[in-house]
PDB file of N, CA and C in Angstrom:
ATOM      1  N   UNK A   1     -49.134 -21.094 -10.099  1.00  0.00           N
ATOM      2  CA  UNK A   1     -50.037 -20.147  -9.490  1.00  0.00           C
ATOM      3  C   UNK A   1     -50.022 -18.873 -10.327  1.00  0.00           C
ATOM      4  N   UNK A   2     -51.413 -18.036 -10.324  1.00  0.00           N
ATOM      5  CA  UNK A   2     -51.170 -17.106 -11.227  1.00  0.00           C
ATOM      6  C   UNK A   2     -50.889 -15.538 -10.584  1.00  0.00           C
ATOM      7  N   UNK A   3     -51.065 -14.831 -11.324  1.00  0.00           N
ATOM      8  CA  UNK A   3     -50.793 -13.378 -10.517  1.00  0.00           C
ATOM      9  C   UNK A   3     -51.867 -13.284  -9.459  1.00  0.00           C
ATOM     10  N   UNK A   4     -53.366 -13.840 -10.496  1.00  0.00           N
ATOM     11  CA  UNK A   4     -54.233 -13.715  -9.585  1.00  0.00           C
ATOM     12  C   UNK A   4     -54.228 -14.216  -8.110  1.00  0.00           C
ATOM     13  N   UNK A   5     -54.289 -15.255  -8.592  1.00  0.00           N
ATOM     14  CA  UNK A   5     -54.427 -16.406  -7.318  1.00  0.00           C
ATOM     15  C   UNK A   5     -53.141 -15.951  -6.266  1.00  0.00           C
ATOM     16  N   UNK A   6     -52.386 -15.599  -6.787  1.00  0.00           N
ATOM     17  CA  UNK A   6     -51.321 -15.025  -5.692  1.00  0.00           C
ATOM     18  C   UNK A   6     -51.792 -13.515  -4.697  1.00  0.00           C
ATOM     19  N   UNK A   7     -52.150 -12.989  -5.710  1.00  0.00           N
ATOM     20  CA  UNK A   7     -52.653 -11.505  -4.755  1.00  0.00           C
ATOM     21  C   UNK A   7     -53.985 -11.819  -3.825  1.00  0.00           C
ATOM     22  N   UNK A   8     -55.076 -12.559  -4.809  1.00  0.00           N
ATOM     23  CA  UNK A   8     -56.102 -13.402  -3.881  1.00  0.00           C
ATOM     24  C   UNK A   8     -55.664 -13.627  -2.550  1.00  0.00           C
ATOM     25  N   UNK A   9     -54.618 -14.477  -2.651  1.00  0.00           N
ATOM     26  CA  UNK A   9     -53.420 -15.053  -1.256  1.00  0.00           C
ATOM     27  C   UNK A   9     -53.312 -14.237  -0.225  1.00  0.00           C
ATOM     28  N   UNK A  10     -52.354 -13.337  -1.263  1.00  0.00           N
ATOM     29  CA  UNK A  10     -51.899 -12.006  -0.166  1.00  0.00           C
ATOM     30  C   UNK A  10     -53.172 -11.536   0.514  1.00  0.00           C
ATOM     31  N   UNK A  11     -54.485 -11.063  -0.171  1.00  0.00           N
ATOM     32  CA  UNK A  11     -54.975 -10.008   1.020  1.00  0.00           C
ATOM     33  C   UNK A  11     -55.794 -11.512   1.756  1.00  0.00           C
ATOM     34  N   UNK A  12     -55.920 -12.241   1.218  1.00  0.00           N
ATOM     35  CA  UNK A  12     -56.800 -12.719   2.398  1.00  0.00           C
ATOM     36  C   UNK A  12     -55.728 -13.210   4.208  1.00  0.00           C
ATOM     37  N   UNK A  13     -54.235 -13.839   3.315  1.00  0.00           N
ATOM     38  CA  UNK A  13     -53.296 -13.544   4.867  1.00  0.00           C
ATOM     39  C   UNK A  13     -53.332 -12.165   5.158  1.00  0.00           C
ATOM     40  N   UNK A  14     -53.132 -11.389   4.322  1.00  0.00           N
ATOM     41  CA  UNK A  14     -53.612  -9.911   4.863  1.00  0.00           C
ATOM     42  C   UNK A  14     -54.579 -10.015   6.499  1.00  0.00           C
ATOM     43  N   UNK A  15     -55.472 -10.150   5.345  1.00  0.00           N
ATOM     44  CA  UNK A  15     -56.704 -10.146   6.491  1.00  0.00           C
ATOM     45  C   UNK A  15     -57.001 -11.123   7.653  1.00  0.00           C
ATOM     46  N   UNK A  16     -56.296 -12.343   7.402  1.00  0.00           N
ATOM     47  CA  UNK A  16     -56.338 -13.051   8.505  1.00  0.00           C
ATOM     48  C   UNK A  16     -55.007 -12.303   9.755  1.00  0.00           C
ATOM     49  N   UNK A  17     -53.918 -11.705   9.160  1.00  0.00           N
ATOM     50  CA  UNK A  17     -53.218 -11.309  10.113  1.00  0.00           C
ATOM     51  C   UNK A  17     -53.903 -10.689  11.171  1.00  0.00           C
ATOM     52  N   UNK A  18     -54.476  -9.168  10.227  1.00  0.00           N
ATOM     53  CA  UNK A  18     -55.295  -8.674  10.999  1.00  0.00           C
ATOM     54  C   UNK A  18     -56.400  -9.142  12.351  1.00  0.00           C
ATOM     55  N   UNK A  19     -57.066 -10.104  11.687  1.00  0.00           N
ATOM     56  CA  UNK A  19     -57.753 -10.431  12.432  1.00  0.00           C
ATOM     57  C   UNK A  19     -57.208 -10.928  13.789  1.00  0.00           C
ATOM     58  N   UNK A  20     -56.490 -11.888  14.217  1.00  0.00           N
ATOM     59  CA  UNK A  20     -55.390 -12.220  14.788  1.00  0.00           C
ATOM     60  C   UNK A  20     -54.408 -11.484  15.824  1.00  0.00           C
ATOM     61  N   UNK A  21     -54.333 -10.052  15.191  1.00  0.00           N
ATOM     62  CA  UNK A  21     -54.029  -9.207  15.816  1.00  0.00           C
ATOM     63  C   UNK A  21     -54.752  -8.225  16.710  1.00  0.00           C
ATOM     64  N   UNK A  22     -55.971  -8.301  16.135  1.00  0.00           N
ATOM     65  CA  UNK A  22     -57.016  -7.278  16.755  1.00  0.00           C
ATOM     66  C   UNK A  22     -57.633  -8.530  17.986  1.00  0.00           C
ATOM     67  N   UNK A  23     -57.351  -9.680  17.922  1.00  0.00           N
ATOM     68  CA  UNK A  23     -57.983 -10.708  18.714  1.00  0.00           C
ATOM     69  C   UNK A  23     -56.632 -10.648  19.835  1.00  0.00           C
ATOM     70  N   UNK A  24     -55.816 -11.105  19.574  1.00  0.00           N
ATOM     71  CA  UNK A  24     -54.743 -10.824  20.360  1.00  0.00           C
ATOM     72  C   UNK A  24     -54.944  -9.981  21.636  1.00  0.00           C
ATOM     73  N   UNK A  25     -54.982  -8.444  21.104  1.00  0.00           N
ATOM     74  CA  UNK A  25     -54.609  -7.203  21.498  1.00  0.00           C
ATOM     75  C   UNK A  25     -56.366  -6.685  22.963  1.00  0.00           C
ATOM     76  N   UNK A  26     -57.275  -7.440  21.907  1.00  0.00           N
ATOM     77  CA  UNK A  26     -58.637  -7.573  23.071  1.00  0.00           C
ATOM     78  C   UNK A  26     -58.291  -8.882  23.857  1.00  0.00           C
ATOM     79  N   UNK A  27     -57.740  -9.543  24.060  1.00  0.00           N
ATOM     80  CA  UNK A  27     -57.140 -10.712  24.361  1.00  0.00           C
ATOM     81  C   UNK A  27     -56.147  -9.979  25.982  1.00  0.00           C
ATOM     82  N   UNK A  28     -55.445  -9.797  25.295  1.00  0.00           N
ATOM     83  CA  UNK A  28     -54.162  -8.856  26.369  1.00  0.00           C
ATOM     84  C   UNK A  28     -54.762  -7.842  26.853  1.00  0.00           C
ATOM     85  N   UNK A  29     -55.420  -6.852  26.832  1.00  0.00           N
ATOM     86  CA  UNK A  29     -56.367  -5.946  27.328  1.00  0.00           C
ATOM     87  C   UNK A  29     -56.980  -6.722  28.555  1.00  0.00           C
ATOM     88  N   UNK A  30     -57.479  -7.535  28.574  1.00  0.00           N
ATOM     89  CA  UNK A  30     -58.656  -8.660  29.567  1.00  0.00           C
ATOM     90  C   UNK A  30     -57.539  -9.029  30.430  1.00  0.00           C
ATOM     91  N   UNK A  31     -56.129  -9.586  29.985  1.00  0.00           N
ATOM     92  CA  UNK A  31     -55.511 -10.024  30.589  1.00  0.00           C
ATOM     93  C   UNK A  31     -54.906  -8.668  31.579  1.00  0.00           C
ATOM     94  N   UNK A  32     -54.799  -7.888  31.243  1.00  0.00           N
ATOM     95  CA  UNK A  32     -54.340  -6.509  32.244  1.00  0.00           C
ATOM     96  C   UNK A  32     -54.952  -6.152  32.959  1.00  0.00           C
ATOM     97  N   UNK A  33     -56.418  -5.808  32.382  1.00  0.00           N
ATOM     98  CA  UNK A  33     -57.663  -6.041  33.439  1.00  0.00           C
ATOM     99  C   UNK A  33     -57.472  -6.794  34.647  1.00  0.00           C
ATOM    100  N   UNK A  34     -57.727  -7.902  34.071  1.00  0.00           N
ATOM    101  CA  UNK A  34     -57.578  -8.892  35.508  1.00  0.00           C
ATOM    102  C   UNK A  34     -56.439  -9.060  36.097  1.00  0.00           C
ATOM    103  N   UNK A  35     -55.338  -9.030  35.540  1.00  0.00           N
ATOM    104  CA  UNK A  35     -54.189  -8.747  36.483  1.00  0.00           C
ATOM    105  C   UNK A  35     -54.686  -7.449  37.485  1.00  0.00           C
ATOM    106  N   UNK A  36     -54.878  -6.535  37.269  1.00  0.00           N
ATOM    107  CA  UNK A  36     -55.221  -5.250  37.774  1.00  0.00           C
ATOM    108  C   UNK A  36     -56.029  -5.521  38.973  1.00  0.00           C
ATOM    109  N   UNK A  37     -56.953  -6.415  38.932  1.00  0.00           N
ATOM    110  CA  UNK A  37     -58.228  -6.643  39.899  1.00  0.00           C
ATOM    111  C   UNK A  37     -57.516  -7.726  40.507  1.00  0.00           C
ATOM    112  N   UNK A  38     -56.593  -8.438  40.119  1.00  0.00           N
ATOM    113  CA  UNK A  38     -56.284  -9.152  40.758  1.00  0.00           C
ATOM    114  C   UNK A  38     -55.452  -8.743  42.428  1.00  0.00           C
ATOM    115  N   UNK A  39     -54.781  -7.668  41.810  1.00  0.00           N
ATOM    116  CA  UNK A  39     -53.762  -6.883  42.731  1.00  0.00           C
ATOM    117  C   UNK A  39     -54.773  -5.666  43.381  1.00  0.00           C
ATOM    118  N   UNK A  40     -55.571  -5.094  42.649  1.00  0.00           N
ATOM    119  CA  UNK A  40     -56.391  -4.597  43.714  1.00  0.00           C
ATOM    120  C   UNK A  40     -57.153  -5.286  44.971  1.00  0.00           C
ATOM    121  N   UNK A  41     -57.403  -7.060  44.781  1.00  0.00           N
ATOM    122  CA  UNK A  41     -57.926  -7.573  45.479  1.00  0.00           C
ATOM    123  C   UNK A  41     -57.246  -8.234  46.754  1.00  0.00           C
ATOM    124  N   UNK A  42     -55.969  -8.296  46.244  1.00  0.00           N
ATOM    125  CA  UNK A  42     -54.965  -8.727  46.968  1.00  0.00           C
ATOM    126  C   UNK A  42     -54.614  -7.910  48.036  1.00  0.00           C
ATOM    127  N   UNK A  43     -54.477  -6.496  47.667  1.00  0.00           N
ATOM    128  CA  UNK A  43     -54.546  -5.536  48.480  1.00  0.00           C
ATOM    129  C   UNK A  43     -55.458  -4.912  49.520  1.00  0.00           C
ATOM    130  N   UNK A  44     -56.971  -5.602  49.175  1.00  0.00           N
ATOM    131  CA  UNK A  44     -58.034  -5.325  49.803  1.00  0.00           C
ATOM    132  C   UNK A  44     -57.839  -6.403  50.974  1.00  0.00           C
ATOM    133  N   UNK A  45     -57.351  -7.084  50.692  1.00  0.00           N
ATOM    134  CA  UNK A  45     -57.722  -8.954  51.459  1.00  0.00           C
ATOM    135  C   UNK A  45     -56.387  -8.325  52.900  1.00  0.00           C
ATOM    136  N   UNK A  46     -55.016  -7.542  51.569  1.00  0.00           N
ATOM    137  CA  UNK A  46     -54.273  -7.861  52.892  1.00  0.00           C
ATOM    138  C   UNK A  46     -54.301  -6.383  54.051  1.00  0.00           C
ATOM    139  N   UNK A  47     -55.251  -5.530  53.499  1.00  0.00           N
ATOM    140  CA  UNK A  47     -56.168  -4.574  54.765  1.00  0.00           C
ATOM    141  C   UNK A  47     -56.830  -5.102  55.259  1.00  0.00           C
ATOM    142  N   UNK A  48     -57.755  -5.958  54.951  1.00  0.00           N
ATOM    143  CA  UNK A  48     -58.362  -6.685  55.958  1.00  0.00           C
ATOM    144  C   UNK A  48     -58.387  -7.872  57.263  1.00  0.00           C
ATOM    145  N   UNK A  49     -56.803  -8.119  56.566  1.00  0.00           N
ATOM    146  CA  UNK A  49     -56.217  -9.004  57.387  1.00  0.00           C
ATOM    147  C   UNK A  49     -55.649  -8.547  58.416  1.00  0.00           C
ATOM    148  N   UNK A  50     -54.778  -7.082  58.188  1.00  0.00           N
ATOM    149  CA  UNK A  50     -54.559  -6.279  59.057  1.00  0.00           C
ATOM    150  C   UNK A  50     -55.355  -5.902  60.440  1.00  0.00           C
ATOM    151  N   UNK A  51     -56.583  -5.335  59.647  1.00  0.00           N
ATOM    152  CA  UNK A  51     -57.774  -5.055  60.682  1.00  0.00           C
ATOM    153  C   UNK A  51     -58.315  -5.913  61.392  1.00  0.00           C
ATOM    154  N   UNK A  52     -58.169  -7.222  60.890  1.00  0.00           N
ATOM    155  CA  UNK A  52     -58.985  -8.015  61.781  1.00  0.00           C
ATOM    156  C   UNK A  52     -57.994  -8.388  62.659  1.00  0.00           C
ATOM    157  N   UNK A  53     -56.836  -8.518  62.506  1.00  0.00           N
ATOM    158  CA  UNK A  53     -55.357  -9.023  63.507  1.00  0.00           C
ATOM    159  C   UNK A  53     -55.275  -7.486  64.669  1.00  0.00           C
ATOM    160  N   UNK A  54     -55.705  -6.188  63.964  1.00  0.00           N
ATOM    161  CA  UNK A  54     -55.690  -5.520  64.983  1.00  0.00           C
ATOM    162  C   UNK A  54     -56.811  -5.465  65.881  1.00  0.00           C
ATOM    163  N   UNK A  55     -58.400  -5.693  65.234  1.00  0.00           N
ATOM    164  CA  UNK A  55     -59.258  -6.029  66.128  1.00  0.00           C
ATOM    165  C   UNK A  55     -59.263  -7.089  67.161  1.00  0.00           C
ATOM    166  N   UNK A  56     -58.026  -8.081  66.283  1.00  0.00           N
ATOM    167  CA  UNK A  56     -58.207  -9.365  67.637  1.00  0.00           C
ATOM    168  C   UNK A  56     -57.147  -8.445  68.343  1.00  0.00           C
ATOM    169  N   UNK A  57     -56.189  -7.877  68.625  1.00  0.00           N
ATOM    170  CA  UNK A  57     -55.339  -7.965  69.194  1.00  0.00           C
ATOM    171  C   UNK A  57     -56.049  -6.580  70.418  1.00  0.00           C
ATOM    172  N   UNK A  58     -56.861  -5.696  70.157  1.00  0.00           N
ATOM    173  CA  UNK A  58     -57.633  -4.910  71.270  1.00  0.00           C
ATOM    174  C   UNK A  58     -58.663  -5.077  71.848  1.00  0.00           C
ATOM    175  N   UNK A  59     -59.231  -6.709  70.897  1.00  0.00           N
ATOM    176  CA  UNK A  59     -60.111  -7.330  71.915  1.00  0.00           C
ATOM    177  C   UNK A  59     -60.065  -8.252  73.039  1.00  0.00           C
ATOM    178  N   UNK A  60     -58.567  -8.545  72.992  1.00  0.00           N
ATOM    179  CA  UNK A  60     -57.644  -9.554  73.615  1.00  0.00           C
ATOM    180  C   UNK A  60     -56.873  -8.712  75.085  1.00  0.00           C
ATOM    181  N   UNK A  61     -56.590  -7.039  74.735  1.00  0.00           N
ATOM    182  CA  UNK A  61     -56.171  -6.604  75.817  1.00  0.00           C
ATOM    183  C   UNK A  61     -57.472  -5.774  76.458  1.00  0.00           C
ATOM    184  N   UNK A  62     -58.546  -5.814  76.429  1.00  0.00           N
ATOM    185  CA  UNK A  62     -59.681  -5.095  76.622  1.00  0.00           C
ATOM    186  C   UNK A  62     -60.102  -5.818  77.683  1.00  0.00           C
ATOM    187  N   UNK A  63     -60.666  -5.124  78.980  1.00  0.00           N
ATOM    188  CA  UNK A  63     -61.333  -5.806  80.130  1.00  0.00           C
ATOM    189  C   UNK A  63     -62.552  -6.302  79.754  1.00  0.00           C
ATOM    190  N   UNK A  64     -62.892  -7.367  80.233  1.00  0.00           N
ATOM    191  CA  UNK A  64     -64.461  -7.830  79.698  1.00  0.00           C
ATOM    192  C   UNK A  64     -65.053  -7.792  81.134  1.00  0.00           C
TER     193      UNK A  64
END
C-alpha cells in the first residue's frame, strides 16, 4: 500500500466515523425525546386514573 492509498484510507474512515457519529447522536436525541413523552404520558394516564376513581367514588356516595 502506498502513502497515498493509505491517507486516501485514513480520511475516508475519517469520514465515515463521523458520519456514524452524527447519526448516532440524532439517533439518541429521538430516543430521549420519546422516553420523555413517554413519562409525560404515563403521568397524564395516571391523573386520569385518579380522577376517574375519584369521580366513581362521589358518584357512588351521592343520593340519586
Amino acid at each position: 500500500m502506498t502513502h497515498q492509498n493509505i491517507t486516501e484510507k485514513k480520511l475516508l474512515t475519517q469520514q465515515q466515523l463521523e458520519n456514524v457519529v452524527k447519526e448516532h447522536n440524532i439517533a439518541d436525541e429521538r430516543r430521549k425525546a420519546l422516553y420523555n413523552q413517554a413519562l409525560e404520558l404515563q403521568g397524564a394516564l395516571k391523573v386520569l386514573q385518579e380522577l376517574d376513581n375519584a369521580s366513581n367514588t362521589s358518584s357512588d356516595s351521592e343520593p340519586t
